[in-house]
Protein backbone atom coordinates (compact mmCIF):
# COMPACT_ATOMS: atom_id res chain seq x y z
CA UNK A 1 0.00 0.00 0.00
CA UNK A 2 1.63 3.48 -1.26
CA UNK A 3 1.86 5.78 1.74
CA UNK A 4 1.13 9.21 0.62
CA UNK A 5 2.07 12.70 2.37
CA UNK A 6 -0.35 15.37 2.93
CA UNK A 7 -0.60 18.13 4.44
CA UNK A 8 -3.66 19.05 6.62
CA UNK A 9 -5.72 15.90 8.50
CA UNK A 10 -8.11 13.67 7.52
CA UNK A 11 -11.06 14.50 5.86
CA UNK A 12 -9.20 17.45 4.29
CA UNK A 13 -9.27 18.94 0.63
CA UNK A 14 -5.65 17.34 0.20
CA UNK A 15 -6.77 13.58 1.37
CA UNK A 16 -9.76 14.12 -0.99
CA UNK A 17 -7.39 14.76 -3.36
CA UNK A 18 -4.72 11.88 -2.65
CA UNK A 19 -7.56 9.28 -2.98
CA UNK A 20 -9.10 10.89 -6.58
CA UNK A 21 -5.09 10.44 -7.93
CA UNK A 22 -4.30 7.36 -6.39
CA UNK A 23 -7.53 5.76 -5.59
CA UNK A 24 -8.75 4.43 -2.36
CA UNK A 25 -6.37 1.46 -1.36
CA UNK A 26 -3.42 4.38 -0.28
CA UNK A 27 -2.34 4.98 3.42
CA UNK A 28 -2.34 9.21 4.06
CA UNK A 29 0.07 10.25 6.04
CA UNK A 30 -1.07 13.90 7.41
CA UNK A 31 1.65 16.85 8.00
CA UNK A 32 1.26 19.73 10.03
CA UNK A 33 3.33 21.07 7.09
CA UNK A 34 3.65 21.84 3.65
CA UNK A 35 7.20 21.60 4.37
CA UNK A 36 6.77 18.30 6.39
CA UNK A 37 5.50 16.97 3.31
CA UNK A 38 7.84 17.60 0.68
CA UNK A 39 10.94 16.58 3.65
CA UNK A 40 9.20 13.29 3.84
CA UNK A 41 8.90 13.09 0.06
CA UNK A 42 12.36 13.54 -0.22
CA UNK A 43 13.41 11.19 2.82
CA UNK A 44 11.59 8.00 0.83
CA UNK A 45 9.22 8.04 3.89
CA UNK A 46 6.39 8.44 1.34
CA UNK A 47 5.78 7.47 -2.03
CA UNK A 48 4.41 10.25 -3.00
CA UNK A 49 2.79 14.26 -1.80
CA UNK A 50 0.22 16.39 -2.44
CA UNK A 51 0.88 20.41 -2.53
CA UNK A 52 -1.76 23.04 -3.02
CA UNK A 53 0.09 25.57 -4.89
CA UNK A 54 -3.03 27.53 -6.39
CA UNK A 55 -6.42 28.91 -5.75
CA UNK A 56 -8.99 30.22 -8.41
CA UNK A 57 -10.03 33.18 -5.61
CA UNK A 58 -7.03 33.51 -3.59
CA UNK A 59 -4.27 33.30 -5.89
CA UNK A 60 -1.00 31.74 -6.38
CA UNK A 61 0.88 29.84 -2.60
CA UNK A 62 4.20 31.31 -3.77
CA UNK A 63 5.62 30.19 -0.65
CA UNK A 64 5.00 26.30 -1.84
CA UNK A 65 6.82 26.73 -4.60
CA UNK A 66 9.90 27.80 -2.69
CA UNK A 67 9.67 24.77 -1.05
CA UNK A 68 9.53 22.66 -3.81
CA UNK A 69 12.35 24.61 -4.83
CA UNK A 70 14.32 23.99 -2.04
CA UNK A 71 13.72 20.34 -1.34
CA UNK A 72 14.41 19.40 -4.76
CA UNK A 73 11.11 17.09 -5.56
CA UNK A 74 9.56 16.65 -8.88
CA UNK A 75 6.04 17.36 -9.90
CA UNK A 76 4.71 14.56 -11.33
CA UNK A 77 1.20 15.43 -11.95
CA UNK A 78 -1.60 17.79 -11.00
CA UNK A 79 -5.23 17.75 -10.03
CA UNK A 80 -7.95 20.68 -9.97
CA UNK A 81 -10.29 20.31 -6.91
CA UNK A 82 -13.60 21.74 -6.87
CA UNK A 83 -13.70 23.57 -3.49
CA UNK A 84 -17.28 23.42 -1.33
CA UNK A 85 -17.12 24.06 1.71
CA UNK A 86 -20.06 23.48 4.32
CA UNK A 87 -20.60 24.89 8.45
CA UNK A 88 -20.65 22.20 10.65
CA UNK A 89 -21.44 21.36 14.16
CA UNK A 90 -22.42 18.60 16.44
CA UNK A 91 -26.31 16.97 15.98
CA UNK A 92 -28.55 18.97 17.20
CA UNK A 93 -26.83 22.33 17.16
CA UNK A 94 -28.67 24.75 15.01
CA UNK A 95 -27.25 28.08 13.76
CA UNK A 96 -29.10 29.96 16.69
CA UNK A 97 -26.55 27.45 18.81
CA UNK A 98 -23.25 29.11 17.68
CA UNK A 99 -21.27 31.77 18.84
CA UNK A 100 -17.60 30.71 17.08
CA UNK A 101 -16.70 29.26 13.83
CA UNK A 102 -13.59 28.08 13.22
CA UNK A 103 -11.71 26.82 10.38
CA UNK A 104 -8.46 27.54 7.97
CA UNK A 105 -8.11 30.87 7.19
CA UNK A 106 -8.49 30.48 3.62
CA UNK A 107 -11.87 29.02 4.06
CA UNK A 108 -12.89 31.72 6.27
CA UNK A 109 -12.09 33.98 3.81
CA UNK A 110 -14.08 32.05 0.73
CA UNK A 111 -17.11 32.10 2.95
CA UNK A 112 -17.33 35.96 4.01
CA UNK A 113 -20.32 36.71 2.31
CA UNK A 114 -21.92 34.05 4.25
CA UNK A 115 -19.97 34.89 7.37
CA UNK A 116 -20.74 38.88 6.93
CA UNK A 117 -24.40 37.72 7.60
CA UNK A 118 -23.69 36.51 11.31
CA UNK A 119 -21.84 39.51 12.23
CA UNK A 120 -22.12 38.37 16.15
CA UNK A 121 -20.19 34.86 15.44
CA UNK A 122 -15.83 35.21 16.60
CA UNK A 123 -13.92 33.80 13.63
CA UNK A 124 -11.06 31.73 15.00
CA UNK A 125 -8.12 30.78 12.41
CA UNK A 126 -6.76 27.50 12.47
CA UNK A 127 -4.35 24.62 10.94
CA UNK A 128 -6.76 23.50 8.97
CA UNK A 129 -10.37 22.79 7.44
CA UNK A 130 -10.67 18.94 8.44
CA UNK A 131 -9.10 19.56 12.07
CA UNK A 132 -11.29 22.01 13.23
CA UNK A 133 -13.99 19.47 12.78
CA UNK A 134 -11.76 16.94 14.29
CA UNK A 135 -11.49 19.23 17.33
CA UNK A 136 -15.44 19.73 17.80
CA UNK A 137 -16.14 16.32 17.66
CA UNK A 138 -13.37 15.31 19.84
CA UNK A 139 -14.37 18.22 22.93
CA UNK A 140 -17.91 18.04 22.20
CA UNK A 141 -17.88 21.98 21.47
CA UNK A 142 -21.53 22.62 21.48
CA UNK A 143 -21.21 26.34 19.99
CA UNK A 144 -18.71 25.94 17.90
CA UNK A 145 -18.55 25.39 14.24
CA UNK A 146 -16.22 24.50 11.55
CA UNK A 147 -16.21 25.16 8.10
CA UNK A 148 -14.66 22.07 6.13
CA UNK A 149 -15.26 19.30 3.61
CA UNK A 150 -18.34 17.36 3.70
CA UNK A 151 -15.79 14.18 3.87
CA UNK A 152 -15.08 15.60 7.28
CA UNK A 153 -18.28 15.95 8.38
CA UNK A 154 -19.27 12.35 7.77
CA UNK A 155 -16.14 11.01 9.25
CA UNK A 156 -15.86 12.80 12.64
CA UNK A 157 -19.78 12.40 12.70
CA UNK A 158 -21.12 16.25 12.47
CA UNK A 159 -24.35 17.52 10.63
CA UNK A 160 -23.82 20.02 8.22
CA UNK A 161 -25.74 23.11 9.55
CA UNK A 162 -25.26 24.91 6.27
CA UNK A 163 -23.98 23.49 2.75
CA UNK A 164 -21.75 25.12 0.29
CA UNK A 165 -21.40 28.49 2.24
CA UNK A 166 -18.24 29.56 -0.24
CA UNK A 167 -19.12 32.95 -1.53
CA UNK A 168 -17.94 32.03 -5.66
CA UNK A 169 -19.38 28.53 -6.25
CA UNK A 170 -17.06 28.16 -8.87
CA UNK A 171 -13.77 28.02 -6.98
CA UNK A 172 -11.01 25.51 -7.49
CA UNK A 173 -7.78 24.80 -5.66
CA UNK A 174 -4.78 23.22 -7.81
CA UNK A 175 -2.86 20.52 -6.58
CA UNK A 176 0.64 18.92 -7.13
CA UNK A 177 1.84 15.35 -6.90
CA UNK A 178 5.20 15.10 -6.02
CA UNK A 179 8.03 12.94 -5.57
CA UNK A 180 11.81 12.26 -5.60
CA UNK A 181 13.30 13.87 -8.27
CA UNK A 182 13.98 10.32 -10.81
CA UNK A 183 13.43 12.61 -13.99
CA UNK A 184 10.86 9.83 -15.09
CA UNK A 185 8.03 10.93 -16.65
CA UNK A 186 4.78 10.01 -18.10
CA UNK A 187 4.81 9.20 -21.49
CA UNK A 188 1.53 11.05 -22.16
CA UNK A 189 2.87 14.12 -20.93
CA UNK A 190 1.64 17.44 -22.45
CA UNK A 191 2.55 20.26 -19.47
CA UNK A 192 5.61 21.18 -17.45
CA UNK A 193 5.95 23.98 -14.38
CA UNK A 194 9.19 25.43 -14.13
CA UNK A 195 11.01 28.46 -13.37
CA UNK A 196 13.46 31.04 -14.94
CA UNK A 197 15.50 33.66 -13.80
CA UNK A 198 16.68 36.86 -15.72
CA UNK A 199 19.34 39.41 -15.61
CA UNK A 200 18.41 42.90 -14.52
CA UNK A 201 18.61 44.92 -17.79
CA UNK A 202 15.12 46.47 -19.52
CA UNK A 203 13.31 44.19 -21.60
CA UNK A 204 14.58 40.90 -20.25
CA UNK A 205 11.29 39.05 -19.35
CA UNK A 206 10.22 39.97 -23.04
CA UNK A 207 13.10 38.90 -24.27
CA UNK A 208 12.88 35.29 -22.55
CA UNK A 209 8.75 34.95 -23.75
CA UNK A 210 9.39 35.29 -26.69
CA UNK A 211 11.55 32.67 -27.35
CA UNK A 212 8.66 30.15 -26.83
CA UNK A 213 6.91 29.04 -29.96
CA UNK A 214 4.32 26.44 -30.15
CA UNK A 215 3.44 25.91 -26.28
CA UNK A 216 0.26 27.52 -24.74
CA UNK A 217 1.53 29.59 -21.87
CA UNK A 218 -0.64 29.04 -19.24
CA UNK A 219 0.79 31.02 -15.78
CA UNK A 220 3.35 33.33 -15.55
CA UNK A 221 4.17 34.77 -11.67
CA UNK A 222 7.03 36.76 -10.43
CA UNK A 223 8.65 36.12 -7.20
CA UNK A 224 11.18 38.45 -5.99
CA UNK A 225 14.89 36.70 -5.36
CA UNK A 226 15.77 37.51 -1.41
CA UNK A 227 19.67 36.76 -1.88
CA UNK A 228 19.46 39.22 -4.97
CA UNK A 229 17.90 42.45 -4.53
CA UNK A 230 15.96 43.91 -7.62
CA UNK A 231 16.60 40.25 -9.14
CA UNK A 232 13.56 37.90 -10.14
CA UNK A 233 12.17 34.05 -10.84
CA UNK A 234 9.30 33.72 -13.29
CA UNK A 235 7.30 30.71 -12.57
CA UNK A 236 5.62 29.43 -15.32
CA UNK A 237 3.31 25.83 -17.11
CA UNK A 238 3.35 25.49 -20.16
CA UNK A 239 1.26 22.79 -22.73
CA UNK A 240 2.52 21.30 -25.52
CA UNK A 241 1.66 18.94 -28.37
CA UNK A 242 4.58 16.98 -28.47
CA UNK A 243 7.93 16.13 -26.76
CA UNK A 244 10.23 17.14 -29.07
CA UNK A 245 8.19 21.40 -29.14
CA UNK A 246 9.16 21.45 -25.54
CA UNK A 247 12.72 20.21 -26.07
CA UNK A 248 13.27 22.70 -28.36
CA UNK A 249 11.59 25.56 -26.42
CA UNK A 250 13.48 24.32 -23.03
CA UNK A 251 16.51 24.71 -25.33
CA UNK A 252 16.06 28.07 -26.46
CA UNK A 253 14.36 29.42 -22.92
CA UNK A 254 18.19 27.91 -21.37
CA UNK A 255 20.04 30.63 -23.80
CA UNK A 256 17.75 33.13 -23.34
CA UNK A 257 18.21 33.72 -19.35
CA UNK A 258 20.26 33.20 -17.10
CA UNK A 259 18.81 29.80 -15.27
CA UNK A 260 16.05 27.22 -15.80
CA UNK A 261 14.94 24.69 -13.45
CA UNK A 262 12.57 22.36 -14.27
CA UNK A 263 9.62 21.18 -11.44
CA UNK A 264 8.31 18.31 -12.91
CA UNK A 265 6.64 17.53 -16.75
CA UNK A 266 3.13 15.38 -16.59
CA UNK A 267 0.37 15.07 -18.17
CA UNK A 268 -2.23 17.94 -17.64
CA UNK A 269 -5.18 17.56 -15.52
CA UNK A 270 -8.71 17.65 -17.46
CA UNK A 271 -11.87 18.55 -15.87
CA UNK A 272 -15.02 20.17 -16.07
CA UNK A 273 -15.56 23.54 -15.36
CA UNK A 274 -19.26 23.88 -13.08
């Protein structure tokens, strides 16, 4: 049984995730980390990881992909998650019952319009979606709820007060697989993540785009360089039709700054858009 790293508990977004990729027989390992999970990635402890590294509302995790950065994993595939998210509480509470939600601070935040409506409710932040349900269950918190999966809900036995509370129904999180850097890929792969870094002279970002011919650009994001003042790395995915078009773009994106380091090439995740 392939032992997979995630980060969060169970009944999170990322084990919901972890058993869509890898199907059901796995055995999750949950991180307090994101770090955790790429270290144990790289260790061998795990087969494999799964990273968040984007949200449709909230943007890009730059901070994840320093991490990948740094531990020297390799994306090996990817996985769009359609994010609902649903107040919870023990059976029997009702929404006159609760004076505190609590949940990841993300959530919180894709829920405000519902949240705005119960003005007199504290908002507490915590580790994450699935263990703030853990945590009701587990005290028997009678006016507290949590906003998390409805996996979560049915496994630490609450009743979902309130369904799909996120403000934009259509929101999606992006997630990674990762795992020791082997440089094996799939053989169907159409999409790679990487990053570049340029030299500080006018027109150098241009300069490296435009090199690419044939690929469908598909993110571009800056992220300062701390070491290097006024310095940047431009992450970016790119599709393409064939092997040999991104060889020969990888080539020409090489000479045209001043480093390239490849995360991980895999086949692109398909899905329907609700």
């Amino acid at each position: 049984m392939q032992k997979i790293a995630i980060q969060g508990y169970e009944g999170s977004f990322h084990q919901i995730v972890a058993e869509q990729y890898f199907g059901a027989d796995i055995e999750v390992v949950p991180c307090d980390t994101f770090r955790e999970v790429a270290r144990q990635v790289k260790s061998g402890e795990v087969a494999y990881g799964v990273m968040a590294v984007e949200n449709s509302i909230a943007g890009t995790i730059i901070a994840n992909y320093g991490i990948l950065q740094e531990a020297g994993v390799q994306v090996a595939g990817e996985v769009y998650l359609h994010i609902v998210q649903n107040l919870m509480a023990l059976p029997g509470v009702g929404l006159e019952d609760i004076t505190e939600v609590t949940s990841h601070p993300m959530a919180l935040q894709q829920c405000h319009n519902f949240l705005d409506g119960h003005p007199h409710w504290k908002l507490v932040e915590s580790e994450d979606t699935a263990l703030s349900a853990h945590h009701i269950a587990e005290k028997g918190l009678k006016t507290t709820a949590a906003i998390a999966s409805k996996r979560a809900a049915e496994l630490y036995g609450l009743q979902i007060v309130a369904p799909e509370i996120n403000t934009i129904k259509n929101n999606y999180t992006r997630f990674v697989i990762i795992k020791v850097q082997d440089l094996l890929t799939d053989p169907l792969a159409n999409k790679a993540s990487l990053y570049f870094k340029t030299d500080h002279r006018q027109g150098s970002l241009v300069r490296a785009l435009e090199v690419l011919d044939g690929v469908n650009m598909t993110r571009l994001q800056s992220h300062p360089i701390p070491a290097e003042p006024w310095h940047y790395m431009f992450h970016i995915d790119i599709e393409f039709p064939s092997p040999k078009v991104y060889s020969q773009n990888l080539e020409r994106l090489v000479k045209a700054t001043e480093e390239v380091h490849v995360y991980g090439i895999y086949k692109k995740f398909e899905y329907e858009k609700s």
